[in-house]
Protein backbone atom coordinates (compact mmCIF):
# COMPACT_ATOMS: atom_id res chain seq x y z
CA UNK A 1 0.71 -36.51 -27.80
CA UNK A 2 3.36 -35.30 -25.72
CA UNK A 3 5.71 -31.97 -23.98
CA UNK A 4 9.36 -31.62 -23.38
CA UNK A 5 10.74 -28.74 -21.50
CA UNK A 6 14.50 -28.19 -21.22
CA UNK A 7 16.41 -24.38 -21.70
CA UNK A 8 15.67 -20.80 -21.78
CA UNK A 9 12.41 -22.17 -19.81
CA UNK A 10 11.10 -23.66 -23.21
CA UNK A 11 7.92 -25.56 -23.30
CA UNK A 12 7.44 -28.14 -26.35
CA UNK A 13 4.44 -29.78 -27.29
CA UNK A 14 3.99 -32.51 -30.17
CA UNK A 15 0.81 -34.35 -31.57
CA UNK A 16 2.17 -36.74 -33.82
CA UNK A 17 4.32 -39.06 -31.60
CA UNK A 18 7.38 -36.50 -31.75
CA UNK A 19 7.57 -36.45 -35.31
CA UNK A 20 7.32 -32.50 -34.68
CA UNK A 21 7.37 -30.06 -32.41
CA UNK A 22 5.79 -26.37 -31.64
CA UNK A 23 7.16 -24.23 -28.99
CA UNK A 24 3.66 -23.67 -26.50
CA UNK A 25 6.20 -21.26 -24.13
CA UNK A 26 9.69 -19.86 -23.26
CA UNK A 27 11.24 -18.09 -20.44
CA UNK A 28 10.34 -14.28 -21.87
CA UNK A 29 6.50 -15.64 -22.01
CA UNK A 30 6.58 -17.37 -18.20
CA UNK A 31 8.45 -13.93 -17.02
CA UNK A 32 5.73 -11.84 -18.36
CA UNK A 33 2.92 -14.64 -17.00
CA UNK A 34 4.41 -14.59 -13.70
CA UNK A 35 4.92 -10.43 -13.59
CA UNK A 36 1.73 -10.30 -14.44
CA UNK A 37 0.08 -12.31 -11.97
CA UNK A 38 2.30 -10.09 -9.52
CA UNK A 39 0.77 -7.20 -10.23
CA UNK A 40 -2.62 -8.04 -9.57
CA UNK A 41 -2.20 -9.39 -6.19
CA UNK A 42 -0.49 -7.60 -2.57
CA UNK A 43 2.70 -9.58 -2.30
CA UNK A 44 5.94 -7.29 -2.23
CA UNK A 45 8.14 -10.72 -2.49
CA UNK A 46 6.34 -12.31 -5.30
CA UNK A 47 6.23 -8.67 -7.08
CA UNK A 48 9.94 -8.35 -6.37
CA UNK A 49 10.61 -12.00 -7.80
CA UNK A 50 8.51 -11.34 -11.03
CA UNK A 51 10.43 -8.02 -11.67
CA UNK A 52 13.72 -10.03 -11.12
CA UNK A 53 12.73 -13.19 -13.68
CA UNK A 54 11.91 -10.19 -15.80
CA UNK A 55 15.45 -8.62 -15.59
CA UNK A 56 17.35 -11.67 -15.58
CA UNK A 57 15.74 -13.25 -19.15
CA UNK A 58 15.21 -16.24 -19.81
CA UNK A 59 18.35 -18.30 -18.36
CA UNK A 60 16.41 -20.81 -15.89
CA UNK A 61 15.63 -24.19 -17.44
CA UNK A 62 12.49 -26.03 -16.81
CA UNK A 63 13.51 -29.59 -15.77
CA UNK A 64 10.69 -31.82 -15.40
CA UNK A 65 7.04 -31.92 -16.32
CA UNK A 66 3.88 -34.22 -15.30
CA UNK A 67 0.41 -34.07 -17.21
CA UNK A 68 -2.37 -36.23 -15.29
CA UNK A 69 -4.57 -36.27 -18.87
CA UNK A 70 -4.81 -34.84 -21.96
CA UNK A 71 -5.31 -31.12 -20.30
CA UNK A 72 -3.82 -31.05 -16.75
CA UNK A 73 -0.31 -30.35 -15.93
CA UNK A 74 2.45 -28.76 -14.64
CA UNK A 75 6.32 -27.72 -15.60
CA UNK A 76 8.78 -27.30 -12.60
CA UNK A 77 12.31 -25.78 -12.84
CA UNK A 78 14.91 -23.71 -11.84
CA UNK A 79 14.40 -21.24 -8.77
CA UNK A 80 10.96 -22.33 -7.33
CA UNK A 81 9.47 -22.13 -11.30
CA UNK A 82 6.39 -23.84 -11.49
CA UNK A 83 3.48 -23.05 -14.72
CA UNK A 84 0.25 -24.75 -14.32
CA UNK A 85 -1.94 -25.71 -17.89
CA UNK A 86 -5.55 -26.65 -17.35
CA UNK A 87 -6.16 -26.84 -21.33
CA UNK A 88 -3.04 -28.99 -22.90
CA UNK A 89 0.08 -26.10 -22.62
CA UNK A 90 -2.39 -23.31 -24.84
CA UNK A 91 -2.50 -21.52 -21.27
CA UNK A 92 0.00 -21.48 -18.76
CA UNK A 93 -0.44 -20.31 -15.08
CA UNK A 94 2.13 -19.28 -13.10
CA UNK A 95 1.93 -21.61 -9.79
CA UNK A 96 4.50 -20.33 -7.02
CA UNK A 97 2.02 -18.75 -5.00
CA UNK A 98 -0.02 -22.59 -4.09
CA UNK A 99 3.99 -23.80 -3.18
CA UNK A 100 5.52 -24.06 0.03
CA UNK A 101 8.44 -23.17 -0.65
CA UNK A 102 10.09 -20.23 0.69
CA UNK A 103 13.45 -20.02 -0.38
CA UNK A 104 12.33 -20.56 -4.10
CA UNK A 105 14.67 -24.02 -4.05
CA UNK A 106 15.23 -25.60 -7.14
CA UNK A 107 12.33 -28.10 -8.28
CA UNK A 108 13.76 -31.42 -10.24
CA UNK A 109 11.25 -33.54 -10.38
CA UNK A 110 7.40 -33.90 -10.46
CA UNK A 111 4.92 -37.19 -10.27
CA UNK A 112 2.19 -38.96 -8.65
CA UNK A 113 1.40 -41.46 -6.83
CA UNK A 114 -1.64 -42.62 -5.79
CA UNK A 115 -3.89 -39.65 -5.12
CA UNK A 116 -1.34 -37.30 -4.01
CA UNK A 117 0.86 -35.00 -6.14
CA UNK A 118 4.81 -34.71 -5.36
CA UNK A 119 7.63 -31.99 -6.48
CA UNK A 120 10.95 -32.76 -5.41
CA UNK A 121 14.08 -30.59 -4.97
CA UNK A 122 17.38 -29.07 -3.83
CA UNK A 123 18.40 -29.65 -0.07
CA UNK A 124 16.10 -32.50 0.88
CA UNK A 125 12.78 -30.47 -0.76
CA UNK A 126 9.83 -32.72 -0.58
CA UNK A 127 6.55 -31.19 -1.32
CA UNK A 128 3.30 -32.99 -1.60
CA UNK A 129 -0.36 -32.01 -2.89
CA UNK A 130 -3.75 -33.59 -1.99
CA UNK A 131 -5.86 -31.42 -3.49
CA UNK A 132 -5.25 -32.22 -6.74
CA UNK A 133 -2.35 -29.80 -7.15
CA UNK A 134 -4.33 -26.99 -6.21
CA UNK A 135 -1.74 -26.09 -3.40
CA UNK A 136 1.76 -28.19 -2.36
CA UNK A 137 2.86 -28.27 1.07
CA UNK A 138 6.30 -28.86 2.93
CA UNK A 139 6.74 -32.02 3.97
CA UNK A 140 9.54 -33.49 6.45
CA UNK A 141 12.56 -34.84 4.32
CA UNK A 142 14.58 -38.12 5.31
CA UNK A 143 17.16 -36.40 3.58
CA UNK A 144 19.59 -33.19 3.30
CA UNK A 145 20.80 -33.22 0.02
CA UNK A 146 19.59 -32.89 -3.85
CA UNK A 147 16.53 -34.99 -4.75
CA UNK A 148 16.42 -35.17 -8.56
CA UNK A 149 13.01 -37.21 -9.24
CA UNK A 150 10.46 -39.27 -8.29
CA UNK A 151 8.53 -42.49 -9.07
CA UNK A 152 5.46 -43.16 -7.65
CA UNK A 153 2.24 -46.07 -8.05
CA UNK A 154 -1.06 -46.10 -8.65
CA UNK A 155 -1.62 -47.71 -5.10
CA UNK A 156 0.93 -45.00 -3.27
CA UNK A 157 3.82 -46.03 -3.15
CA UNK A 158 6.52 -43.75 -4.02
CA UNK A 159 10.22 -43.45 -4.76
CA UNK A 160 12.13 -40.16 -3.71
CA UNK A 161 15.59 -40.55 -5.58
CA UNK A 162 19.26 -37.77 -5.87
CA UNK A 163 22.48 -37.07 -5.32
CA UNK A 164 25.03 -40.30 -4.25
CA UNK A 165 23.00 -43.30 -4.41
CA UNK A 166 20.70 -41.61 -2.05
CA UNK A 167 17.13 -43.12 -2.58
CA UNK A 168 13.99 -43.29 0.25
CA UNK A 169 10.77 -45.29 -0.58
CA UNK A 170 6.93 -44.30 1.19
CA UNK A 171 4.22 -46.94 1.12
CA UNK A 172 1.39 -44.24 2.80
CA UNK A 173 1.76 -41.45 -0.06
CA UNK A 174 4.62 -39.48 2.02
CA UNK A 175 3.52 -40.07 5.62
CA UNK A 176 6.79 -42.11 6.21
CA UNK A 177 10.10 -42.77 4.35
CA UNK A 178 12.41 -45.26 4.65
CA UNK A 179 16.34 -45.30 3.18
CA UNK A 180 16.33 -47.66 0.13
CA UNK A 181 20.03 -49.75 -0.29
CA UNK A 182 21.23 -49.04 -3.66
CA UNK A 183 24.85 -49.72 -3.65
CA UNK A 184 25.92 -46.75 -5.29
CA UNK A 185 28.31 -43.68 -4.27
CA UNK A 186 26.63 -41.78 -7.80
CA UNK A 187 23.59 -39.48 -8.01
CA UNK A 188 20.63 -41.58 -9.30
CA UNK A 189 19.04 -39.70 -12.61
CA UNK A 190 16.12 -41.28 -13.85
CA UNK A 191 12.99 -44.15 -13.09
CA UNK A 192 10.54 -45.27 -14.98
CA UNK A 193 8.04 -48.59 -14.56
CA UNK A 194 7.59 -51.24 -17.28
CA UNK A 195 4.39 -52.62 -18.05
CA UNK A 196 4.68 -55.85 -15.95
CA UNK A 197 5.12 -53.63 -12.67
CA UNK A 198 8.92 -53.43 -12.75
CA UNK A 199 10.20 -50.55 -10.87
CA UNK A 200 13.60 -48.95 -12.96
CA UNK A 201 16.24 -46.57 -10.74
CA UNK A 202 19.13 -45.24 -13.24
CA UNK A 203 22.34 -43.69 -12.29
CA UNK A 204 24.05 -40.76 -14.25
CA UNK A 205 26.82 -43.81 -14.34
CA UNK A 206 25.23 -46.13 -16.47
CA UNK A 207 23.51 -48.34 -13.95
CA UNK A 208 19.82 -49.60 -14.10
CA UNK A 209 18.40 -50.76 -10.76
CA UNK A 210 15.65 -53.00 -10.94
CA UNK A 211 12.30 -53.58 -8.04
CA UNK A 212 9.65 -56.33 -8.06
CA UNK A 213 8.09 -55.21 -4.73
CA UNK A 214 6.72 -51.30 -5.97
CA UNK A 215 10.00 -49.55 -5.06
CA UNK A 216 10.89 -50.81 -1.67
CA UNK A 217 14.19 -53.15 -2.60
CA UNK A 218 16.03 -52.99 -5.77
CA UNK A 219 19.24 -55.33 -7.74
CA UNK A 220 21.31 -53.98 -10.02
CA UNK A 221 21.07 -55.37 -13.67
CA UNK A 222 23.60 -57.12 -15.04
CA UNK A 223 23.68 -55.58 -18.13
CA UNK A 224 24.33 -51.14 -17.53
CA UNK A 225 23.46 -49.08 -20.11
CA UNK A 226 27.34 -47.87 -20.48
CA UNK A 227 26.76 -44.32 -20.30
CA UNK A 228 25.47 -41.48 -18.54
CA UNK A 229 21.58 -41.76 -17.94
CA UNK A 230 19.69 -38.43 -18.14
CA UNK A 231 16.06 -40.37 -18.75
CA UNK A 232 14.17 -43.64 -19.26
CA UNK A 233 11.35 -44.75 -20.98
CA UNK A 234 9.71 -48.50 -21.45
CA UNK A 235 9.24 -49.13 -24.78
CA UNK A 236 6.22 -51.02 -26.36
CA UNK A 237 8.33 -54.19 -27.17
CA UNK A 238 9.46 -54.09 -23.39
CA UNK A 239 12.84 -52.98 -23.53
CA UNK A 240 13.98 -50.07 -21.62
CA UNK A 241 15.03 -46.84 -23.60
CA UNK A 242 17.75 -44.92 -22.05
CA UNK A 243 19.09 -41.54 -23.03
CA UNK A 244 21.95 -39.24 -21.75
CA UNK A 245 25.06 -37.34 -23.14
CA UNK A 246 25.92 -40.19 -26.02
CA UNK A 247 22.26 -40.49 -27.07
CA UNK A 248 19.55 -43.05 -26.86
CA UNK A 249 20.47 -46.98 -25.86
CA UNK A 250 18.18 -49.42 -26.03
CA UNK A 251 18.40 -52.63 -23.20
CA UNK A 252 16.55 -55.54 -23.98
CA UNK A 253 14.04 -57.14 -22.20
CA UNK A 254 15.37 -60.30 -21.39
CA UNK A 255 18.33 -58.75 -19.58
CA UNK A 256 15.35 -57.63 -17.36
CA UNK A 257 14.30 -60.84 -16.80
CA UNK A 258 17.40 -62.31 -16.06
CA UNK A 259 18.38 -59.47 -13.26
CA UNK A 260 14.44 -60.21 -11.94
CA UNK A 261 15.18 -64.29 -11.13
């Protein structure tokens, strides 16, 4: 089972491994969700910004999505967007009111680690939830510019990564952040972790950064994927799936275990 979000604020969902897809929401549907919402509550801004998503039609993209289970999850995007689904995508809720942030900022990237929530964003956003995204708060960034996704652990670490190499790691869930070195002048795209614990950083360049130590220090592969990387995925054989502009690429395993000695 599985959701992919992308233009026109679409909302996909799939129950046979991708084979097919149905369309659970699109940006007409969130605009009438959220102008809804409006009017039932005393908020001139958030009644103004309904109106406005209304009047504009669909034209801002989702661009990143997290479920916790089967039921739970959330779709981020363009202009603050943010739709909350307690029942698998059948019902979506619009979320802006339980976010901290303001200036409706663009939100690129959603994940968690440990028992915290993150969203991450334009101009340094960082916003964190330990409630279990009932409500995301501000948090203070390490950074000024774009952050375009996340990574995070089971045990809390967490990888905050965006625009020219820029990349900062937190071992306490957010609390504190530290630069990571990457190396790299280009914005980082994409992460993922394999099965044995490998951490993966990609680069809308090609390059796949590798971590053995949950995020803190990372080495470049030897082997790039050779083309713009938009996502990653670990595949059940333990390569590493890459896709971008020039489609999928698939990078072998060993060349992961050769970058990891």
């Amino acid at each position: 089972e599985g959701w992919a979000v992308g233009h026109m604020g679409v909302i996909l969902h799939s129950t046979d491994g991708g084979e097919s897809w149905t369309k659970q929401l699109d940006g007409v549907a969130a605009a009438q969700l959220a102008l809804a919402q409006a009017r039932e509550g005393d908020d001139p801004k958030a009644l103004k910004d309904a109106e406005r998503l209304v009047a504009d039609g669909p034209d801002k993209p989702f661009l990143d999505l997290y479920f916790s289970d089967r039921r739970t999850g959330y779709a981020v995007g363009a202009y603050g967007l943010i739709l909350h689904t307690r029942d698998g995508g059948s019902h979506w809720q619009p979320w802006m009111r339980q976010v901290e942030n303001p200036e409706d900022l663009n939100l690129y990237g959603i994940r968690a680690a440990g028992s915290a929530l993150f969203i991450v964003g334009e101009r340094g956003l960082l916003l964190r939830s330990q409630d279990n995204g009932h409500s995301f708060q501000a948090l203070e960034s390490p950074y000024e510019g774009s952050f375009f996704g996340l990574q995070g652990s089971s045990t809390g670490e967490v990888v905050a990564f965006g625009l020219r190499g820029n990349a900062y790691w937190s071992g306490d869930q957010g609390g504190r952040w530290q630069p990571i070195d990457t190396d790299l002048e280009v914005a980082l795209s994409a992460a993922t972790r394999l099965a044995d614990g490998t951490w993966v950083l990609a680069s809308q360049a090609g390059d796949v950064l590798l971590s053995l130590d949950p995020g803190r220090h990372f080495r470049r592969s030897p082997a790039p994927a050779a083309t713009s990387i938009a996502g990653v995925v670990a595949a059940p054989d333990g390569s590493l799936v890459c896709v971008g502009l020039n489609g999928p690429t698939r990078l072998d395993h060993v060349l992961f275990s050769s970058a990891q000695r």
